[in-house]
PDB file of N, CA and C in Angstrom:
ATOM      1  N   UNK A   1       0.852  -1.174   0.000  1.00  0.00           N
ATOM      2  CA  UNK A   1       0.000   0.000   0.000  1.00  0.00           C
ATOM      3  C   UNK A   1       0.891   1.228   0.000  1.00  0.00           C
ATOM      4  N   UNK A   2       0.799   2.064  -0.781  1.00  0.00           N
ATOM      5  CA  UNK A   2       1.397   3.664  -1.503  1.00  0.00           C
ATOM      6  C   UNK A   2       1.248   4.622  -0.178  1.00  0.00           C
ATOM      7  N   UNK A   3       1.573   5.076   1.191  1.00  0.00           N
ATOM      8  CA  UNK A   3       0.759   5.864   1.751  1.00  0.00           C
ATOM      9  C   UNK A   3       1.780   6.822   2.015  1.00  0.00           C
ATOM     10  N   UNK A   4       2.479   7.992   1.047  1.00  0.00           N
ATOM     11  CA  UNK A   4       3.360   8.326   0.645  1.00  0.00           C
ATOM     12  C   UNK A   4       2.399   9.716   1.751  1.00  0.00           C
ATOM     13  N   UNK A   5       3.523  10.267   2.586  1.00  0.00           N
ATOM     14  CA  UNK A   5       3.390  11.111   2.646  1.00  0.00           C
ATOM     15  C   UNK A   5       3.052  12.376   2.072  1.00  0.00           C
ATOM     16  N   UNK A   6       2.782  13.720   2.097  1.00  0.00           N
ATOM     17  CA  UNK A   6       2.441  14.977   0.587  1.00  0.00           C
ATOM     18  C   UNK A   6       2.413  15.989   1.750  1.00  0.00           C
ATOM     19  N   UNK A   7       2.897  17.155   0.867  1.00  0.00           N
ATOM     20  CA  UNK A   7       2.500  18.553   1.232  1.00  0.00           C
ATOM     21  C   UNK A   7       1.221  18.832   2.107  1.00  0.00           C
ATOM     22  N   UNK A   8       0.920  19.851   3.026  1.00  0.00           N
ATOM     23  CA  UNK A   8      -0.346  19.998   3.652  1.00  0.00           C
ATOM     24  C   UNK A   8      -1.160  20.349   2.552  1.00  0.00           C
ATOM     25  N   UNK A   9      -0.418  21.705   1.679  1.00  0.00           N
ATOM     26  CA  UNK A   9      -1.259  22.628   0.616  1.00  0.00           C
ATOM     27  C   UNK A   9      -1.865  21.820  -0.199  1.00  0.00           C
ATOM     28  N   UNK A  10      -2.434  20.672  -0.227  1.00  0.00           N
ATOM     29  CA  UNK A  10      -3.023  19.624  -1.538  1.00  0.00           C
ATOM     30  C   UNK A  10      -4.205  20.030  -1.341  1.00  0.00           C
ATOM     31  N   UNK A  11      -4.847  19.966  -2.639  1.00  0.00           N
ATOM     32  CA  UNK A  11      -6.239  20.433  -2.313  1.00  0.00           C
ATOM     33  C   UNK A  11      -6.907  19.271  -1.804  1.00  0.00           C
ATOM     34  N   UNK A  12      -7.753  19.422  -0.810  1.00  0.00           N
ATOM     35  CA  UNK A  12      -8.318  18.240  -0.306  1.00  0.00           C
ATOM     36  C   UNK A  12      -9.970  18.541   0.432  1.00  0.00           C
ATOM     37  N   UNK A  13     -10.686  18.125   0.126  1.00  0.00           N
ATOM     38  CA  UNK A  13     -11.943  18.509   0.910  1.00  0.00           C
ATOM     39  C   UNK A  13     -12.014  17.119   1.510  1.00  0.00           C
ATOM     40  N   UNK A  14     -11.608  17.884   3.115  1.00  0.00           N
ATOM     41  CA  UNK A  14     -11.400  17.080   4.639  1.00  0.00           C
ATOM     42  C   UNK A  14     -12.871  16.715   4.964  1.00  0.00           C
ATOM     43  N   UNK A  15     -12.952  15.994   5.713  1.00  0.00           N
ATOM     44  CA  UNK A  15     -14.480  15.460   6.374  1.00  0.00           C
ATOM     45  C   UNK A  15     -14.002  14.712   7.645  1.00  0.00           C
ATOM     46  N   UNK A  16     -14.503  15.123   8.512  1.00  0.00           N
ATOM     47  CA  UNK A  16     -14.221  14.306  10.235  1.00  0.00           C
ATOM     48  C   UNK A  16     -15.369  13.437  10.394  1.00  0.00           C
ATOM     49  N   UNK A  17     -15.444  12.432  11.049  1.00  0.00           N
ATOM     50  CA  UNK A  17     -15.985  11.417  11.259  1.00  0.00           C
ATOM     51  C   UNK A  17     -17.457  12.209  11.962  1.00  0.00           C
ATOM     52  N   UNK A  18     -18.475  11.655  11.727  1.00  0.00           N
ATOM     53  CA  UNK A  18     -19.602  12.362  12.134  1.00  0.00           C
ATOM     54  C   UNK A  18     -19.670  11.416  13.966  1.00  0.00           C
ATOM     55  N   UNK A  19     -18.760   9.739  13.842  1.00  0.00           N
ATOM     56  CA  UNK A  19     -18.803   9.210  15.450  1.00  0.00           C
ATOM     57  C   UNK A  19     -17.652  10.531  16.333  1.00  0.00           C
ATOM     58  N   UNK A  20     -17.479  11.177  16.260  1.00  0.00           N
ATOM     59  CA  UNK A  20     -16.310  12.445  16.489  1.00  0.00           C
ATOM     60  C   UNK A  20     -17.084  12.435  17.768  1.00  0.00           C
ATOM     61  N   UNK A  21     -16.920  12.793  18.973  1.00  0.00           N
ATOM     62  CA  UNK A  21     -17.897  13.325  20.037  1.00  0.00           C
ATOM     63  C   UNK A  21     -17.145  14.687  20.392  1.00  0.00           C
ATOM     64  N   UNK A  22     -15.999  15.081  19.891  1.00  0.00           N
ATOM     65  CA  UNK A  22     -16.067  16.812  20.479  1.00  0.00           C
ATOM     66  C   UNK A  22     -15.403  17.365  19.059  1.00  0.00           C
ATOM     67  N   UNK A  23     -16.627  17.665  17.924  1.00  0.00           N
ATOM     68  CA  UNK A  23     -15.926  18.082  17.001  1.00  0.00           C
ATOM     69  C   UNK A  23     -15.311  17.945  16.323  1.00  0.00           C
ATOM     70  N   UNK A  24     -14.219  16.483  16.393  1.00  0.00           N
ATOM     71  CA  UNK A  24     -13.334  16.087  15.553  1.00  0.00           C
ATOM     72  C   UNK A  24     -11.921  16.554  15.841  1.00  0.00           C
ATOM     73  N   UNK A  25     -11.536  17.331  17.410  1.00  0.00           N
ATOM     74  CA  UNK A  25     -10.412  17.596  17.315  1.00  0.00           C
ATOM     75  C   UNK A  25      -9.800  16.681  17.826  1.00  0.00           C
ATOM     76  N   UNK A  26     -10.508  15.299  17.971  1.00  0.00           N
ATOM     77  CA  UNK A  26      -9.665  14.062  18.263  1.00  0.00           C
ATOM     78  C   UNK A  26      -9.601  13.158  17.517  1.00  0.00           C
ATOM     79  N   UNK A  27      -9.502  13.359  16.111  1.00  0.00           N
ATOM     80  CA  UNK A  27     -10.068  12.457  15.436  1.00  0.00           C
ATOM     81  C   UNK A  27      -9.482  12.394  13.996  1.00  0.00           C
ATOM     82  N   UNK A  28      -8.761  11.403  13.315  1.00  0.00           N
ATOM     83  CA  UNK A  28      -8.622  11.435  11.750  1.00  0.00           C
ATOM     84  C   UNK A  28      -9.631  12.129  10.976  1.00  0.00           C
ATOM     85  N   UNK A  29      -9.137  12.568  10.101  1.00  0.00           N
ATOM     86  CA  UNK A  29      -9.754  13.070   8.592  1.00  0.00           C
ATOM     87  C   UNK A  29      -9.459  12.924   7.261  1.00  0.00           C
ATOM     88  N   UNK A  30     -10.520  12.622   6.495  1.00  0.00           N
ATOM     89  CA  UNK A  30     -10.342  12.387   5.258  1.00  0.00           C
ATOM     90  C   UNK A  30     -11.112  12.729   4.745  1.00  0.00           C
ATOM     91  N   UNK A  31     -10.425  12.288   2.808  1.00  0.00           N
ATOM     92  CA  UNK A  31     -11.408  13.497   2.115  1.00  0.00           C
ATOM     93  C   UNK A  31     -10.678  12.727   0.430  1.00  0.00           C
ATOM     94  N   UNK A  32     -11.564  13.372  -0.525  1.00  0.00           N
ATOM     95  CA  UNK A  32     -10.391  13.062  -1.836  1.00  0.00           C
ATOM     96  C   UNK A  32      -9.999  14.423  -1.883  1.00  0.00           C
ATOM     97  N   UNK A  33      -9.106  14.305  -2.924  1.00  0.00           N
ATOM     98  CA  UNK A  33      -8.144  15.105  -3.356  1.00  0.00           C
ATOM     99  C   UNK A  33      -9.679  15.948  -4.357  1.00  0.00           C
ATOM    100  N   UNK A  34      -9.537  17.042  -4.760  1.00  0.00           N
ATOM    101  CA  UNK A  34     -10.396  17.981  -5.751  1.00  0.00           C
ATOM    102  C   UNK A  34     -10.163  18.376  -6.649  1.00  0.00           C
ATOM    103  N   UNK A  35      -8.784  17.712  -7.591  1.00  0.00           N
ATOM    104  CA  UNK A  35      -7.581  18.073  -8.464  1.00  0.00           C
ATOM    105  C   UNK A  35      -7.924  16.917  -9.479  1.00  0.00           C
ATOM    106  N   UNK A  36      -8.794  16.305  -9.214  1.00  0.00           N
ATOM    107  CA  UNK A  36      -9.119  15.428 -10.363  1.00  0.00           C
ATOM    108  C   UNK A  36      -8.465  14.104 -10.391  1.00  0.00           C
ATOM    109  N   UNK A  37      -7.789  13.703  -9.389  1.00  0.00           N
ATOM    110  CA  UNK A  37      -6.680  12.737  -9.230  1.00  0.00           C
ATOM    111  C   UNK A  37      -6.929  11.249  -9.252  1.00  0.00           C
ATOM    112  N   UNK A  38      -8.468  11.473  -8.560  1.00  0.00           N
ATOM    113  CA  UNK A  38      -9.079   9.814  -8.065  1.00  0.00           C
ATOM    114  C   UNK A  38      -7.898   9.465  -6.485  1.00  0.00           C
ATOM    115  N   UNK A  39      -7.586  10.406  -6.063  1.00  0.00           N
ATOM    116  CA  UNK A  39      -6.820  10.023  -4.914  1.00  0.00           C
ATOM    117  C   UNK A  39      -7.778  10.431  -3.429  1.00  0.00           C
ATOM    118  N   UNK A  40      -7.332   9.830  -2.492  1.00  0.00           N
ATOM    119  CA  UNK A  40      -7.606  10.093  -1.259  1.00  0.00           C
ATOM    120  C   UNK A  40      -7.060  10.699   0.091  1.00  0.00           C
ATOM    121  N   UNK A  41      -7.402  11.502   1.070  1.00  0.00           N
ATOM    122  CA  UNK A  41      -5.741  11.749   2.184  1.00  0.00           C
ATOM    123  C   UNK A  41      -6.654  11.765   3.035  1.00  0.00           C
ATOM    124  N   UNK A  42      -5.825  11.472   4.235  1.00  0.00           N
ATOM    125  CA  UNK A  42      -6.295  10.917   5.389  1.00  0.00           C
ATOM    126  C   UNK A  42      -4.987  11.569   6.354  1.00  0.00           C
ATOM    127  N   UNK A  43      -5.362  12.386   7.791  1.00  0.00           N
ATOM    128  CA  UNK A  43      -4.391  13.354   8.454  1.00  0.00           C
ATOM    129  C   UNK A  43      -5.165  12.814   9.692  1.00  0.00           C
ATOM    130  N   UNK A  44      -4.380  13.676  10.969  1.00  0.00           N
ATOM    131  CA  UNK A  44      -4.581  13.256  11.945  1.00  0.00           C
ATOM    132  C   UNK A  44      -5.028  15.030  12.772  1.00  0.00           C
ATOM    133  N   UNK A  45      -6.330  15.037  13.206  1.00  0.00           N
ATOM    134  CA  UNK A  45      -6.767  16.505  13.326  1.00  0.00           C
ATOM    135  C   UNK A  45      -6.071  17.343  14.019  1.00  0.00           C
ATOM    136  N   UNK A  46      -5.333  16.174  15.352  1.00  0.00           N
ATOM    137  CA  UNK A  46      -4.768  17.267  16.088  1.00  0.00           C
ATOM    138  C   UNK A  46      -3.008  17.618  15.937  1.00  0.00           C
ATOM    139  N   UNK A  47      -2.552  17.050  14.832  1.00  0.00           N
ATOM    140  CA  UNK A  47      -1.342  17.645  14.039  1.00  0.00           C
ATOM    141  C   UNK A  47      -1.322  17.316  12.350  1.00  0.00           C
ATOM    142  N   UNK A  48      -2.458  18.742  12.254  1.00  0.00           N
ATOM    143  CA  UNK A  48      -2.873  18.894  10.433  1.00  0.00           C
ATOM    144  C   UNK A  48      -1.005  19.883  10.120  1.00  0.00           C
ATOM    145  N   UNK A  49      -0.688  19.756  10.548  1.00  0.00           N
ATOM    146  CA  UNK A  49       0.408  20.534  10.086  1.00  0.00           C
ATOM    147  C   UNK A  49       1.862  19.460  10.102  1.00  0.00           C
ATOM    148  N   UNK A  50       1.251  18.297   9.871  1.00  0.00           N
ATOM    149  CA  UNK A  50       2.757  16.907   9.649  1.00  0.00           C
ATOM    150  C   UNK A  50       2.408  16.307   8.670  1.00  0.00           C
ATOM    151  N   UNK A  51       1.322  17.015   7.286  1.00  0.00           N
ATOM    152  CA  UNK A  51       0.969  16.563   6.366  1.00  0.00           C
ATOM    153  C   UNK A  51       0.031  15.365   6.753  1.00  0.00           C
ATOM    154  N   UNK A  52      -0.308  14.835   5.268  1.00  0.00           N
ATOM    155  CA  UNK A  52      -0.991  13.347   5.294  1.00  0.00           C
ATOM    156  C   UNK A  52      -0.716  12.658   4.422  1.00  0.00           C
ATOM    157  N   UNK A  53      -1.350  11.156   4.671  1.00  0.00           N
ATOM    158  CA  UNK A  53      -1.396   9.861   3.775  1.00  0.00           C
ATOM    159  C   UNK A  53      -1.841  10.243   2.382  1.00  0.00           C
ATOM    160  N   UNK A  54      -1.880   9.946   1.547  1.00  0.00           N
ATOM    161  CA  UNK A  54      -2.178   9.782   0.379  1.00  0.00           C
ATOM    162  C   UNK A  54      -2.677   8.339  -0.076  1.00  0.00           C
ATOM    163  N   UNK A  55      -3.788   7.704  -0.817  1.00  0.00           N
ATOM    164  CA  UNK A  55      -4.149   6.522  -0.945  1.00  0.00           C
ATOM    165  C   UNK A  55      -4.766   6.801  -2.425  1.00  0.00           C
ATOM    166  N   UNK A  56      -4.445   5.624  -3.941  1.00  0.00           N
ATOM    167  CA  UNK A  56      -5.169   6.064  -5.027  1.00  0.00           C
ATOM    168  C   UNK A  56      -6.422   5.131  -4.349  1.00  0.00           C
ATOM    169  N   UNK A  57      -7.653   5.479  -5.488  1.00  0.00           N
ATOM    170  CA  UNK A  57      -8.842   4.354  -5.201  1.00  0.00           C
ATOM    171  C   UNK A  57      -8.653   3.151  -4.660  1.00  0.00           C
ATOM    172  N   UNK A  58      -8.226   2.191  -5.468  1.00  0.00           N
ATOM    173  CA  UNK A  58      -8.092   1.080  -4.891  1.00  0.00           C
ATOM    174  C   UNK A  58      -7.948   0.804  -3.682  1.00  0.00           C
ATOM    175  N   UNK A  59      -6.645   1.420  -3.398  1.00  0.00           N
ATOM    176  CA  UNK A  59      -6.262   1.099  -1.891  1.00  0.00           C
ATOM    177  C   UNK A  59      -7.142   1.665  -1.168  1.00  0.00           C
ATOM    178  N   UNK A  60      -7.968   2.654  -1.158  1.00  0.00           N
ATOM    179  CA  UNK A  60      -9.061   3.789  -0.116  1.00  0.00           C
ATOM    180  C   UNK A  60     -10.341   2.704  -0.089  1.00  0.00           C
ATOM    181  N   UNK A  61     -10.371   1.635  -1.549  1.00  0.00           N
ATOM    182  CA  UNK A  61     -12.169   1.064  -1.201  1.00  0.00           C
ATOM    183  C   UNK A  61     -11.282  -0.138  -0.382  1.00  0.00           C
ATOM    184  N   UNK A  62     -10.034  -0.722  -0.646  1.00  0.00           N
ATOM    185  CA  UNK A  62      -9.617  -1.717   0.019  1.00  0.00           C
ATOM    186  C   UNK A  62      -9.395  -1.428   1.652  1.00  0.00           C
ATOM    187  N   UNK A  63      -9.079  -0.317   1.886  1.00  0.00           N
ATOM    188  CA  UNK A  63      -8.800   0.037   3.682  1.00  0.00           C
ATOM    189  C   UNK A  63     -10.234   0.068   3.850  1.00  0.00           C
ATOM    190  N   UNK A  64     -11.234   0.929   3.432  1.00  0.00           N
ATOM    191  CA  UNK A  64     -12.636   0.819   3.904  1.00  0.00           C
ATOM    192  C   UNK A  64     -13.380  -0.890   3.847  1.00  0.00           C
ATOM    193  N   UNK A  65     -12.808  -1.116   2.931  1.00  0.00           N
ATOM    194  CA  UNK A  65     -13.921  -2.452   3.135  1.00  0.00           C
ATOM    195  C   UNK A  65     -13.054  -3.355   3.899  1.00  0.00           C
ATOM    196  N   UNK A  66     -11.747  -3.039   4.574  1.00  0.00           N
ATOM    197  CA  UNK A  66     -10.967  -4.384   5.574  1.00  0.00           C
ATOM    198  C   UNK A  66     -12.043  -3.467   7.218  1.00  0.00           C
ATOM    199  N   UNK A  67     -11.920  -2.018   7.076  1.00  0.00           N
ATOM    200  CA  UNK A  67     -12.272  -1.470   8.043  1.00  0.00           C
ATOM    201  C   UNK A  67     -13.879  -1.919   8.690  1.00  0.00           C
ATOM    202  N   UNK A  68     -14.802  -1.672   7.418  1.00  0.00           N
ATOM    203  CA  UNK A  68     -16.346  -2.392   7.696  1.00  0.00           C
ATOM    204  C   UNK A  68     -16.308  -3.890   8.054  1.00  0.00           C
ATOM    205  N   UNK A  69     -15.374  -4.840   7.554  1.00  0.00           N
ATOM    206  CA  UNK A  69     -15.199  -6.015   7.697  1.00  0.00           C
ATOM    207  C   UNK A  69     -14.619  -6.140  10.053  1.00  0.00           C
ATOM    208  N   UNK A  70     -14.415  -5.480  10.200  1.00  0.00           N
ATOM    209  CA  UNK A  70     -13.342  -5.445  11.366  1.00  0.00           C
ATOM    210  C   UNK A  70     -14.410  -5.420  12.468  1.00  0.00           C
TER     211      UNK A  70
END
């Protein structure tokens, strides 16, 4: 699995987990990329400033469906 670190500045429309109970400042985020990429990133809320993961499709429906499986 590719989970190459990247720049913060990527365009990314973030989404926090709606199970979040204070907002999401404890909590991973993810989002795709908005650049047309078919990619995914995934950060950690309470240090958005050490960048994030990067995942193409595949690997993003493969972590979600080991994750629903779990």
């Amino acid at each position: 699995m590719s989970n190459h670190k990247v720049a913060t500045g990527s365009p990314v429309a973030w989404h926090v987990s709606t199970y979040s109970s204070d907002g999401g400042r404890q909590c991973v985020e993810a989002g795709p990329f908005t650049d047309g990429t078919d990619r995914f990133a995934v950060r950690d809320s309470q240090h958005r400033s050490h960048g994030h993961l990067t995942f193409a499709r595949p690997e993003w429906t493969a972590l979600l469906a080991a994750i629903s499986q779990a």
